[in-house]
N, C-alpha and C. Protein backbone atom coordinates (compact mmCIF):
# COMPACT_ATOMS: atom_id res chain seq x y z
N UNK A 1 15.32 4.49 9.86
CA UNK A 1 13.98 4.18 9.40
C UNK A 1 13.47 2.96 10.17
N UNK A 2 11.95 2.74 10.58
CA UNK A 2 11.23 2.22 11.59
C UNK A 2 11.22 0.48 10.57
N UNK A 3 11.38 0.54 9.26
CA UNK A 3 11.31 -0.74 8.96
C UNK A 3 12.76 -0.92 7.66
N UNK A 4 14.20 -0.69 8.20
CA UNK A 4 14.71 -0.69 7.02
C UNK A 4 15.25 -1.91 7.35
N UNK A 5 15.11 -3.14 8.22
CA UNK A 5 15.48 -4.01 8.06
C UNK A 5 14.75 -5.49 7.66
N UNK A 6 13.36 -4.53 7.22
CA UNK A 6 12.57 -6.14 6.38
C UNK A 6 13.23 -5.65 4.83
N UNK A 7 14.10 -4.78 4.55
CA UNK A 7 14.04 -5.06 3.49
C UNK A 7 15.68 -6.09 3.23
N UNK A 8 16.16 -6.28 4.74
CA UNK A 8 17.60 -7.60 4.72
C UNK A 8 16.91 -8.64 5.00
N UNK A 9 16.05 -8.87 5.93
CA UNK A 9 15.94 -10.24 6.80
C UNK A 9 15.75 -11.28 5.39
N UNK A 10 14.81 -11.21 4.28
CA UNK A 10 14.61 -12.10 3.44
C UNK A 10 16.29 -12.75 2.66
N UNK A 11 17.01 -11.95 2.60
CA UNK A 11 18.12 -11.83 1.93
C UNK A 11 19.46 -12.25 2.52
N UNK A 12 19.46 -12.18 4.14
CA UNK A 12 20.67 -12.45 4.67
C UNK A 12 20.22 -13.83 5.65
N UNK A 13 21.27 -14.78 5.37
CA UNK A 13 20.69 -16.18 6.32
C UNK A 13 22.13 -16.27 6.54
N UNK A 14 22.29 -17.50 7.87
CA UNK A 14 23.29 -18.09 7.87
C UNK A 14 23.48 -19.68 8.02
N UNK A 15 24.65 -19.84 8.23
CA UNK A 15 24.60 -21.79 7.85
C UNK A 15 26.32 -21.77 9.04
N UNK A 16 26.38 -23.31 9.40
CA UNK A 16 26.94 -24.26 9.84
C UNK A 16 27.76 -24.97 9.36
N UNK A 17 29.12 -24.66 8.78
CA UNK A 17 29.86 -25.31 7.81
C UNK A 17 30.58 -26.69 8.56
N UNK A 18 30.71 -27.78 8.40
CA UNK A 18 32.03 -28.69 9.36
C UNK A 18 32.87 -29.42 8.53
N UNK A 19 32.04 -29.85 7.46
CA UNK A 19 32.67 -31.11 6.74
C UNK A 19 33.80 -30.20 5.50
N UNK A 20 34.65 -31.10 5.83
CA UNK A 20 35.72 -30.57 4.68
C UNK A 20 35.11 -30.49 3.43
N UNK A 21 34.29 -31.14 2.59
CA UNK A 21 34.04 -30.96 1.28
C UNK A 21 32.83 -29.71 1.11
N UNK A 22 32.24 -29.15 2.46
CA UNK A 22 31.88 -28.24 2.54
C UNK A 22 32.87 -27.08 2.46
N UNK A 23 33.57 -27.32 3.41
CA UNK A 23 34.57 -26.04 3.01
C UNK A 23 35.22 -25.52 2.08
N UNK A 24 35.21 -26.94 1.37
CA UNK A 24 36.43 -26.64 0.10
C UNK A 24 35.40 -25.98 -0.69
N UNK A 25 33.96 -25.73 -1.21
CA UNK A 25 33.03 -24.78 -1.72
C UNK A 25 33.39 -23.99 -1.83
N UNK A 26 33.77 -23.24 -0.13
CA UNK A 26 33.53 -21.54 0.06
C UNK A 26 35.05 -21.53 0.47
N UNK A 27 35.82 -22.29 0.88
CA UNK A 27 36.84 -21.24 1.17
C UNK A 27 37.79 -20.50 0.68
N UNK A 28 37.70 -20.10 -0.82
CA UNK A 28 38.38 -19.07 -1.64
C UNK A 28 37.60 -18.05 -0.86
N UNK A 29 35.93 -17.76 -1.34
CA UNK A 29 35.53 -16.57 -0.95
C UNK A 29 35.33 -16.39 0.93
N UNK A 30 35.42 -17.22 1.76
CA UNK A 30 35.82 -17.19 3.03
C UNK A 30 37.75 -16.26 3.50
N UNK A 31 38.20 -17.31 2.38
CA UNK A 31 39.32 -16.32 2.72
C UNK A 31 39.87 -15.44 2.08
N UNK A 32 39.40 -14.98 1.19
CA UNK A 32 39.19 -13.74 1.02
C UNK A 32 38.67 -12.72 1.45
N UNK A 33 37.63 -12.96 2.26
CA UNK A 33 36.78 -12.03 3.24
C UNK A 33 37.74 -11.80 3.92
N UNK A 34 38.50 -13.09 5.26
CA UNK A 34 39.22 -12.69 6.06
C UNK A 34 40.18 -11.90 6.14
N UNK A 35 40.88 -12.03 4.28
CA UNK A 35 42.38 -11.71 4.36
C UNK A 35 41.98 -9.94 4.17
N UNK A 36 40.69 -9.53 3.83
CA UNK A 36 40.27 -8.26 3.44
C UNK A 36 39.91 -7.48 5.01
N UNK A 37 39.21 -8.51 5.96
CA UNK A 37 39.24 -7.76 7.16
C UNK A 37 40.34 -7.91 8.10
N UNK A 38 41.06 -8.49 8.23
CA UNK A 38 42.65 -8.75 8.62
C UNK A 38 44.28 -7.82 8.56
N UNK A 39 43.29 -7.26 7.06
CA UNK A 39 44.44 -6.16 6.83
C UNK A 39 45.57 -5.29 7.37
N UNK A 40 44.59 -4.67 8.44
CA UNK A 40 45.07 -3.45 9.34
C UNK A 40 45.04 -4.30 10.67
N UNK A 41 44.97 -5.36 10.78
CA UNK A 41 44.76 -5.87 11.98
C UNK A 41 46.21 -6.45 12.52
N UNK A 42 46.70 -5.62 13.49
CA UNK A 42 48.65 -6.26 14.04
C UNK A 42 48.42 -7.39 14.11
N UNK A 43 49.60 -8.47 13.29
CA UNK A 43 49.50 -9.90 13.61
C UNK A 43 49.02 -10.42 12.22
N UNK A 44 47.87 -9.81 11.73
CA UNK A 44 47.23 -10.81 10.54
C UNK A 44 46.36 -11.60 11.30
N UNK A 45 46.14 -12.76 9.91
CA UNK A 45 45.50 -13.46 10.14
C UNK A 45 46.40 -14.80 9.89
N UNK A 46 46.19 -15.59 11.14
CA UNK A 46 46.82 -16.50 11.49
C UNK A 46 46.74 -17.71 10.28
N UNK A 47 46.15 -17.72 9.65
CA UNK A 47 45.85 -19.00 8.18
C UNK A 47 47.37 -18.49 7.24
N UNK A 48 48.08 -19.26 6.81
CA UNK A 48 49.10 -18.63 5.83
C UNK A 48 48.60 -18.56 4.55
N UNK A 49 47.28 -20.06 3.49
CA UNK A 49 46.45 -20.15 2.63
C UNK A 49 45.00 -20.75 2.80
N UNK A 50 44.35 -20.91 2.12
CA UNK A 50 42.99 -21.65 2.23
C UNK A 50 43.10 -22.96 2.46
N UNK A 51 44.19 -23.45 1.94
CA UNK A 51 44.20 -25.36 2.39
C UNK A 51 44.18 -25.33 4.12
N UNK A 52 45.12 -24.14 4.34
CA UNK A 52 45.27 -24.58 6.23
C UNK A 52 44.11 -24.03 6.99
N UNK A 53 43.16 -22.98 6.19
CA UNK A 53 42.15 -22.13 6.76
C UNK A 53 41.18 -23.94 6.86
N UNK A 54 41.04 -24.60 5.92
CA UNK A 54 40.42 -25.91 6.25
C UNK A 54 40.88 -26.66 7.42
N UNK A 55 41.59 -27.04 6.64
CA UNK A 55 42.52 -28.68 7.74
C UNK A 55 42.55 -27.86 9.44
N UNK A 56 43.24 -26.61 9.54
CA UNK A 56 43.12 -26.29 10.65
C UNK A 56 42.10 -26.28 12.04
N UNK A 57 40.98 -25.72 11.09
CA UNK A 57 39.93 -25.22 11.98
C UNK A 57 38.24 -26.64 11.66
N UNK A 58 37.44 -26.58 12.35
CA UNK A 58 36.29 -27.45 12.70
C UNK A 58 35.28 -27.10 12.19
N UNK A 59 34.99 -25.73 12.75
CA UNK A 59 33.68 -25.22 12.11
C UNK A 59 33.29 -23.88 11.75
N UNK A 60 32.84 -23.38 10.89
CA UNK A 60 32.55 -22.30 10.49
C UNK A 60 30.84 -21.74 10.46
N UNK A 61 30.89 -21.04 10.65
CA UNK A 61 29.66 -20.27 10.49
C UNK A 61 29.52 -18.97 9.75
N UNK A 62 28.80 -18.98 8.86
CA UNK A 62 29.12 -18.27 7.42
C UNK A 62 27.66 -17.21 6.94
N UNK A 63 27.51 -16.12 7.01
CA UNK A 63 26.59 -15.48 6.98
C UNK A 63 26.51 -14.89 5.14
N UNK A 64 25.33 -15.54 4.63
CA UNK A 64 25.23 -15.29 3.40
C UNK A 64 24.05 -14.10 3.16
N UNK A 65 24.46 -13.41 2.17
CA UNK A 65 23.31 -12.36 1.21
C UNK A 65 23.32 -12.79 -0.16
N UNK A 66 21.97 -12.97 -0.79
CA UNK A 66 21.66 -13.41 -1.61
C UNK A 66 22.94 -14.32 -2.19
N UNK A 67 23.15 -15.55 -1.56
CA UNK A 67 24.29 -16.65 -2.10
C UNK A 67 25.68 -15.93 -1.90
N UNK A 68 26.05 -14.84 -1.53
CA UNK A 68 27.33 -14.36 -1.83
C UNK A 68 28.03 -14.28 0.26
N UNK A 69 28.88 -14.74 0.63
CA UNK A 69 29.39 -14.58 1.67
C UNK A 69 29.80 -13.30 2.38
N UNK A 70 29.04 -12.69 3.02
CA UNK A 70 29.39 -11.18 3.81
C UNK A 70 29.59 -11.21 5.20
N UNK A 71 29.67 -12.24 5.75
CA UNK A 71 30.37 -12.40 7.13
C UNK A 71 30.64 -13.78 7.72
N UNK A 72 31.46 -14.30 8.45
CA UNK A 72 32.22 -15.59 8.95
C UNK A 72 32.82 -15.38 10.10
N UNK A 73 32.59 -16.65 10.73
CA UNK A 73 33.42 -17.02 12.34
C UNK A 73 33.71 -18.28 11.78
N UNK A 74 34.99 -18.27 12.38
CA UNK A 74 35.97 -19.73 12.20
C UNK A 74 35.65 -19.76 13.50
N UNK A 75 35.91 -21.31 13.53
CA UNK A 75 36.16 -22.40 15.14
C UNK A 75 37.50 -23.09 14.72
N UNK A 76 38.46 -23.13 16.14
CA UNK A 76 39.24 -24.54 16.24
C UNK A 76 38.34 -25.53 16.73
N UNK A 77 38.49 -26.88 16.86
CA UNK A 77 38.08 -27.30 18.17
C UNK A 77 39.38 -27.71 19.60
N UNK A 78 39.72 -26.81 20.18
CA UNK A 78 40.82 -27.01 21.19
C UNK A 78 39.71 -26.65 22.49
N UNK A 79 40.30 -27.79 23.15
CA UNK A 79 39.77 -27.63 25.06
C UNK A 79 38.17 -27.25 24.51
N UNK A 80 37.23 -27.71 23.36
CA UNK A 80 36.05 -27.10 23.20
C UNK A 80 36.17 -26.70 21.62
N UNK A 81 34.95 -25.77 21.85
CA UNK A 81 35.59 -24.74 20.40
C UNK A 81 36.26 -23.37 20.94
N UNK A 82 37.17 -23.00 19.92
CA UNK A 82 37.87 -21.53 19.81
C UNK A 82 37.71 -21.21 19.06
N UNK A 83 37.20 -19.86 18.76
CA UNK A 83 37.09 -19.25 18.09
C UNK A 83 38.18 -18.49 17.70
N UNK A 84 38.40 -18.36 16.18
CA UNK A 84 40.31 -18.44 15.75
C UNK A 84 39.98 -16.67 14.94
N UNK A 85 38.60 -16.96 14.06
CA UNK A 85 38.80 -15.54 13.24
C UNK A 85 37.56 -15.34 12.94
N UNK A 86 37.22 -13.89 12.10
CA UNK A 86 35.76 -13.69 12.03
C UNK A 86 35.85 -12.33 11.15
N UNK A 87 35.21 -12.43 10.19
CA UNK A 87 34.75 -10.93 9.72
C UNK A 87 33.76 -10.61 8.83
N UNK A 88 33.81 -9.57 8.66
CA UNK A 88 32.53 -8.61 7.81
C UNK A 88 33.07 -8.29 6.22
N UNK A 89 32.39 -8.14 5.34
CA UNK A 89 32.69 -7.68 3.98
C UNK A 89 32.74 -6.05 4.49
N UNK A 90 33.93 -5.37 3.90
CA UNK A 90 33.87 -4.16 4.09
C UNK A 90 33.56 -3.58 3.02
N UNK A 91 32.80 -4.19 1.93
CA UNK A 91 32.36 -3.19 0.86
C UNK A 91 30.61 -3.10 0.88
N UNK A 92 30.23 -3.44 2.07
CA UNK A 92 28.99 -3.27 2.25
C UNK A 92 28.80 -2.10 2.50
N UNK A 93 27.33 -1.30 2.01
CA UNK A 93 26.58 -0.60 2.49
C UNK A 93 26.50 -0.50 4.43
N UNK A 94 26.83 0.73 5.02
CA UNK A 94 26.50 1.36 6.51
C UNK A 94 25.28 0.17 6.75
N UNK A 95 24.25 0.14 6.58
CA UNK A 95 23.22 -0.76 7.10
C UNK A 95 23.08 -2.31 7.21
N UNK A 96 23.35 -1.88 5.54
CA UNK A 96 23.55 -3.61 5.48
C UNK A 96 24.77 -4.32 6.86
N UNK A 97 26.24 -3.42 6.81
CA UNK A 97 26.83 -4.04 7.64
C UNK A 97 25.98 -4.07 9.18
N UNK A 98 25.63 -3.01 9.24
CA UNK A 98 24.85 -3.24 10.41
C UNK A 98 23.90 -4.36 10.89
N UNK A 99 23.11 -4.98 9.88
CA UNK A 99 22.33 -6.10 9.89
C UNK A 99 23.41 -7.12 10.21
N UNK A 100 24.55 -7.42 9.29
CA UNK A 100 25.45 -8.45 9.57
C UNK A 100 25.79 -8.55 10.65
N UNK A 101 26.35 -7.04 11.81
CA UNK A 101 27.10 -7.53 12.42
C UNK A 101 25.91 -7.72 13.97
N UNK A 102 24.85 -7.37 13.24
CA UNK A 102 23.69 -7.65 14.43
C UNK A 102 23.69 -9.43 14.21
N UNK A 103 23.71 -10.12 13.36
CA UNK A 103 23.48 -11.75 13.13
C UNK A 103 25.01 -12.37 14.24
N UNK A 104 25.99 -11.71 13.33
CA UNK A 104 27.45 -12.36 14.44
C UNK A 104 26.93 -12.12 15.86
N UNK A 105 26.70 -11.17 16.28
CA UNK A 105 26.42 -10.92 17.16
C UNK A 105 25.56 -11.75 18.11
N UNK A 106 24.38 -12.17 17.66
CA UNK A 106 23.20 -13.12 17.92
C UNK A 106 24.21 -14.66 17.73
N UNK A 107 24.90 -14.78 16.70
CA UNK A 107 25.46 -15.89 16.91
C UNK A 107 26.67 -16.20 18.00
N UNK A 108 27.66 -15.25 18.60
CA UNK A 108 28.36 -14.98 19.69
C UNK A 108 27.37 -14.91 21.24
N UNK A 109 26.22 -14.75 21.44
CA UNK A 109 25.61 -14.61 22.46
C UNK A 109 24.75 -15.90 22.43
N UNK A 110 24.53 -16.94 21.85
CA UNK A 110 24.58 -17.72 21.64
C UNK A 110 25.32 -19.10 21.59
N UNK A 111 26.14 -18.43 22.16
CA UNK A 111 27.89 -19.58 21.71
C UNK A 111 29.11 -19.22 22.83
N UNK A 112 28.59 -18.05 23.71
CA UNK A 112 29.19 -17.37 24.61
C UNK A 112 29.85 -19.24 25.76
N UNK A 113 28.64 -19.71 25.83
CA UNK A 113 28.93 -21.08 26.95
C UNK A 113 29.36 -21.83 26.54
N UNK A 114 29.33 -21.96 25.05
CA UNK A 114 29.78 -23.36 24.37
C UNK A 114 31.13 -22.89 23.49
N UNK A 115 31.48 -21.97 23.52
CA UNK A 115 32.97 -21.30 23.01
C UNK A 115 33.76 -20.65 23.52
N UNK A 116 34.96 -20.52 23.63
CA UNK A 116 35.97 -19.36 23.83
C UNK A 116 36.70 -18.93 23.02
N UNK A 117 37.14 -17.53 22.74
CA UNK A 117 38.03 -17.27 21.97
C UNK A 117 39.11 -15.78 22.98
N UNK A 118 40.29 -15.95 22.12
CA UNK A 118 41.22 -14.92 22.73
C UNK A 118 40.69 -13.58 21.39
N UNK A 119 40.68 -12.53 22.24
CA UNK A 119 40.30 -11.04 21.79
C UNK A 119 41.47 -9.96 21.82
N UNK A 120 41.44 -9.14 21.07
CA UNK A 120 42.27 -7.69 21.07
C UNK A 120 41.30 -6.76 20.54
N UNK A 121 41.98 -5.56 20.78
CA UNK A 121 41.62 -4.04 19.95
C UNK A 121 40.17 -4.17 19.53
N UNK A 122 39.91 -4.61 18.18
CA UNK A 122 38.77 -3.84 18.15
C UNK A 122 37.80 -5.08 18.16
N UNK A 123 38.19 -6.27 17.86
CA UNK A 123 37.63 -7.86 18.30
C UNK A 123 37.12 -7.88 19.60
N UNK A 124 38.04 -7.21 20.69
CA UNK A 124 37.70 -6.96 22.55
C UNK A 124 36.31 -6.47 22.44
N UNK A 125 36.69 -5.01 21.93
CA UNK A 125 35.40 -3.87 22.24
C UNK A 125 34.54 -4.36 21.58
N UNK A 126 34.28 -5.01 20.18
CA UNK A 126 33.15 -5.79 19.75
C UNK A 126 32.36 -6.78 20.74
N UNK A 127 33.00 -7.86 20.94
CA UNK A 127 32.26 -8.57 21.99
C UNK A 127 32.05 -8.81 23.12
N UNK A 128 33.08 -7.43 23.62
CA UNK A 128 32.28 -6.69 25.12
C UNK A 128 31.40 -6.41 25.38
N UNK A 129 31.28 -5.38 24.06
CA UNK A 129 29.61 -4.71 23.82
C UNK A 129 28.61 -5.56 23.76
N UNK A 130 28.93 -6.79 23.16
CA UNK A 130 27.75 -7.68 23.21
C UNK A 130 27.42 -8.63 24.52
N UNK A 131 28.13 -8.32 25.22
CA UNK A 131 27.40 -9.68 26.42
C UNK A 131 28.83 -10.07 27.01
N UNK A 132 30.15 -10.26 26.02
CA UNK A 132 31.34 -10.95 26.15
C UNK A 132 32.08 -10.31 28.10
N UNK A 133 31.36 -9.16 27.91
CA UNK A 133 31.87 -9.01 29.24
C UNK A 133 31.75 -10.03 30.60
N UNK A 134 30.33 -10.67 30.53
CA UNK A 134 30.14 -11.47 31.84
C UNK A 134 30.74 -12.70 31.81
N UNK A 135 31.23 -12.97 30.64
CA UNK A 135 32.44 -14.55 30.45
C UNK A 135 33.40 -14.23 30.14
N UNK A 136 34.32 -13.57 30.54
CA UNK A 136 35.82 -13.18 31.07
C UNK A 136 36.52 -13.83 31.74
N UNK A 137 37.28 -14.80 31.61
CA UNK A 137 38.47 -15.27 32.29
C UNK A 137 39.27 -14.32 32.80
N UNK A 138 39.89 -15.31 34.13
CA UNK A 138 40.99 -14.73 34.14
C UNK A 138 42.21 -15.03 33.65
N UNK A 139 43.05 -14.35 33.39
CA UNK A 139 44.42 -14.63 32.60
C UNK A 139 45.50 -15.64 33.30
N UNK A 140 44.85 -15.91 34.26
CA UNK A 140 45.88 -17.63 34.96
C UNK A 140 45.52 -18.29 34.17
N UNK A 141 44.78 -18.35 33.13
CA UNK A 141 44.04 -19.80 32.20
C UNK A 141 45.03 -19.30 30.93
N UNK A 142 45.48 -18.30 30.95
CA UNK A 142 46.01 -17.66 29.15
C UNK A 142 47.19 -19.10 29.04
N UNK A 143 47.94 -19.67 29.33
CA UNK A 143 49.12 -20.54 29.22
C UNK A 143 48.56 -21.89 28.73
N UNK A 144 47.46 -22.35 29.86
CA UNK A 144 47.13 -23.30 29.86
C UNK A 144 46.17 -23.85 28.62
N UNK A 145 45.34 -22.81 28.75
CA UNK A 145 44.19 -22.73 27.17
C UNK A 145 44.82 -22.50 26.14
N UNK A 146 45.91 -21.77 25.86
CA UNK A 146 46.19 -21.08 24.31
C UNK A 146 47.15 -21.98 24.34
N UNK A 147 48.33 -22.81 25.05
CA UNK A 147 49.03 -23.66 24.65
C UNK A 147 50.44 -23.20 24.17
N UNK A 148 50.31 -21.33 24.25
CA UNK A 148 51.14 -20.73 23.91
C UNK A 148 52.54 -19.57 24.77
N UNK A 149 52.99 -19.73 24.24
CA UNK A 149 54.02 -18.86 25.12
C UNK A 149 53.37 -17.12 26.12
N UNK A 150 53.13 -16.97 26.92
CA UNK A 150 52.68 -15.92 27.72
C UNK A 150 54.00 -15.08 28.04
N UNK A 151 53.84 -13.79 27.44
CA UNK A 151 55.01 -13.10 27.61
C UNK A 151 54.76 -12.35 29.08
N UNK A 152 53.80 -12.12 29.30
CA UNK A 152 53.42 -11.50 30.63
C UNK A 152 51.59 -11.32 31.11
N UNK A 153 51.19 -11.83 32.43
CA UNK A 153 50.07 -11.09 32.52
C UNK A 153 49.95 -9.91 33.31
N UNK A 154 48.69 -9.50 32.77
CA UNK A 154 48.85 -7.85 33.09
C UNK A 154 48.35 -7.68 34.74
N UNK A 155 48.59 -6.64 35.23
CA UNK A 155 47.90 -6.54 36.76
C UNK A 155 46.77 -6.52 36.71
N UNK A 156 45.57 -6.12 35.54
CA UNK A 156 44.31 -6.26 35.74
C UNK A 156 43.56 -7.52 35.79
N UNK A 157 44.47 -8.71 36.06
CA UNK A 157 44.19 -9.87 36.83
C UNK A 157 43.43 -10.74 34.80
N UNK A 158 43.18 -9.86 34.17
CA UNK A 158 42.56 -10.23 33.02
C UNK A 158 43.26 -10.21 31.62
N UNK A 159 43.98 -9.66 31.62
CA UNK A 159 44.69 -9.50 30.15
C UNK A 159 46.63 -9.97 30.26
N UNK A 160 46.52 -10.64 29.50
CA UNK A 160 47.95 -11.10 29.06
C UNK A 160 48.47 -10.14 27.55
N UNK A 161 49.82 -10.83 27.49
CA UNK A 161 50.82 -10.20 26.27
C UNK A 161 51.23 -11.76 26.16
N UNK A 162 51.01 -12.03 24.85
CA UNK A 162 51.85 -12.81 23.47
C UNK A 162 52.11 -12.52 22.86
N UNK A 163 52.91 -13.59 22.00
CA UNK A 163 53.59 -13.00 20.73
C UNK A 163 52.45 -13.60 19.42
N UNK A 164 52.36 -12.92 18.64
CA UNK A 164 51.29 -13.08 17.51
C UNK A 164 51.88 -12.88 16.22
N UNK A 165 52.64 -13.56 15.15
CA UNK A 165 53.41 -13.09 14.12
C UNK A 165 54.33 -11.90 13.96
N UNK A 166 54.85 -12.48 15.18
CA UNK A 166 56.02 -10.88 15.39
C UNK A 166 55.25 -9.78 15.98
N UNK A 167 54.18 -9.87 16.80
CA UNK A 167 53.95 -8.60 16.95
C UNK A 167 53.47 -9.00 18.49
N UNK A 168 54.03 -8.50 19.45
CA UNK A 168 53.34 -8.69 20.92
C UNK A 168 52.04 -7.75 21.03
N UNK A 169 51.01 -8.42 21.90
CA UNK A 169 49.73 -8.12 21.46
C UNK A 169 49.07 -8.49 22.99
N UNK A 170 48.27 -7.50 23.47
CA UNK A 170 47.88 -7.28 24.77
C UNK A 170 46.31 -8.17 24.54
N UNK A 171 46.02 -9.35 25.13
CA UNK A 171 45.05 -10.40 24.84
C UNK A 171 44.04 -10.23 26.05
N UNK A 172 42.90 -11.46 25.46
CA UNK A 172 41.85 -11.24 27.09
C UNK A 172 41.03 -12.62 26.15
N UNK A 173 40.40 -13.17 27.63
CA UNK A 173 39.77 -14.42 27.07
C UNK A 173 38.92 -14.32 27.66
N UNK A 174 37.61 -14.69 26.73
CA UNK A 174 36.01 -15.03 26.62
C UNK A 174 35.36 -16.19 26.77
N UNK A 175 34.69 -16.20 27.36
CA UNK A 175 33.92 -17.40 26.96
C UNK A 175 34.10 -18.81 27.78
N UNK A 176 33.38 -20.30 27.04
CA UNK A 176 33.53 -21.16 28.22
C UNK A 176 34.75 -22.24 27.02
N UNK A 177 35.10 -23.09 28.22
CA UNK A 177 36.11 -23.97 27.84
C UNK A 177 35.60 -25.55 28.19
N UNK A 178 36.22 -26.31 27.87
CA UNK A 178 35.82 -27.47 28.37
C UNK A 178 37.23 -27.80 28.84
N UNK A 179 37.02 -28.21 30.78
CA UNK A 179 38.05 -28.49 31.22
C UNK A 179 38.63 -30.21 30.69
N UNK A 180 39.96 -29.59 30.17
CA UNK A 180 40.80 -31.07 30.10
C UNK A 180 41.78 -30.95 29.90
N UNK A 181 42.46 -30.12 30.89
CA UNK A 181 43.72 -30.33 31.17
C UNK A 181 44.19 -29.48 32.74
């Protein structure tokens, strides 16, 4: 339908979370979102509870419908910001999610220069589709940026293998960094 999205725009906003006593607000229903889109995802989600989903990470960006939380991007701040996790309410309505994941979206193309994050499976093909393709590293940076053990990079000069909570996991990195190191 030619106008079914004036009937979200009034209803869905988003906000800028940083300060810890902000977080401590939302992050039951923050992580709960995550731990709901995380599910099926190899690895999990890297937070073990909500105290570390705080202390860990810098900043959040939190997409609300009428007061209730239906989508989120976590930030570290490492070498910049990183982007650590992100998801959608999956008990939304086909459209509605659609509106949401059009806002992440606008907020990732937006944040493409001033962020990086490491991608898989269906996180990759998401913000490929959006733009993520033309800020692609190459995987000589995977060691140095993630800080983490590199089990191998791949011959497509772009994708590495780590280990991710027991589960080796074929990676690719986005986005910009701030050199310092």
């Amino acid at each position: 339908m030619k106008y079914d999205n004036l009937v979200f725009c009034g209803r869905l906003e988003s906000d800028t979370i940083s300060s810890i006593v902000e977080k401590s607000y939302i992050v039951e229903d923050v992580y709960s979102l995550l731990l709901q889109s995380y599910s099926n995802v190899k690895g999990g989600l890297h937070f073990a509870n909500p105290i570390e989903l705080i202390s860990k990470t810098s900043q959040w960006r939190v997409i609300y419908l009428d007061n209730t939380i239906v989508g989120v991007i976590i930030y570290k701040a490492k070498k910049g910001l990183k982007m650590v996790a992100m998801g959608i309410s999956n008990s939304l309505e086909y459209n509605l999610r659609k509106h949401i994941k059009s806002m992440l979206s606008s907020i990732f193309r937006l944040t493409f220069r001033n962020s990086w994050m490491e991608v898989s499976e269906g996180a990759e093909r998401f913000i490929l589709g959006i733009g993520g393709d033309r800020f692609i590293m190459p995987n000589s940076y995977a060691s140095s940026l993630t800080g983490k053990d590199i089990l191998k990079l791949d011959d497509d000069g772009l994708h590495y293998y780590r280990e991710i909570n027991g589960v080796i996991k074929r990676k690719l990195i986005i986005g910009t960094f701030k050199k310092q190191f």
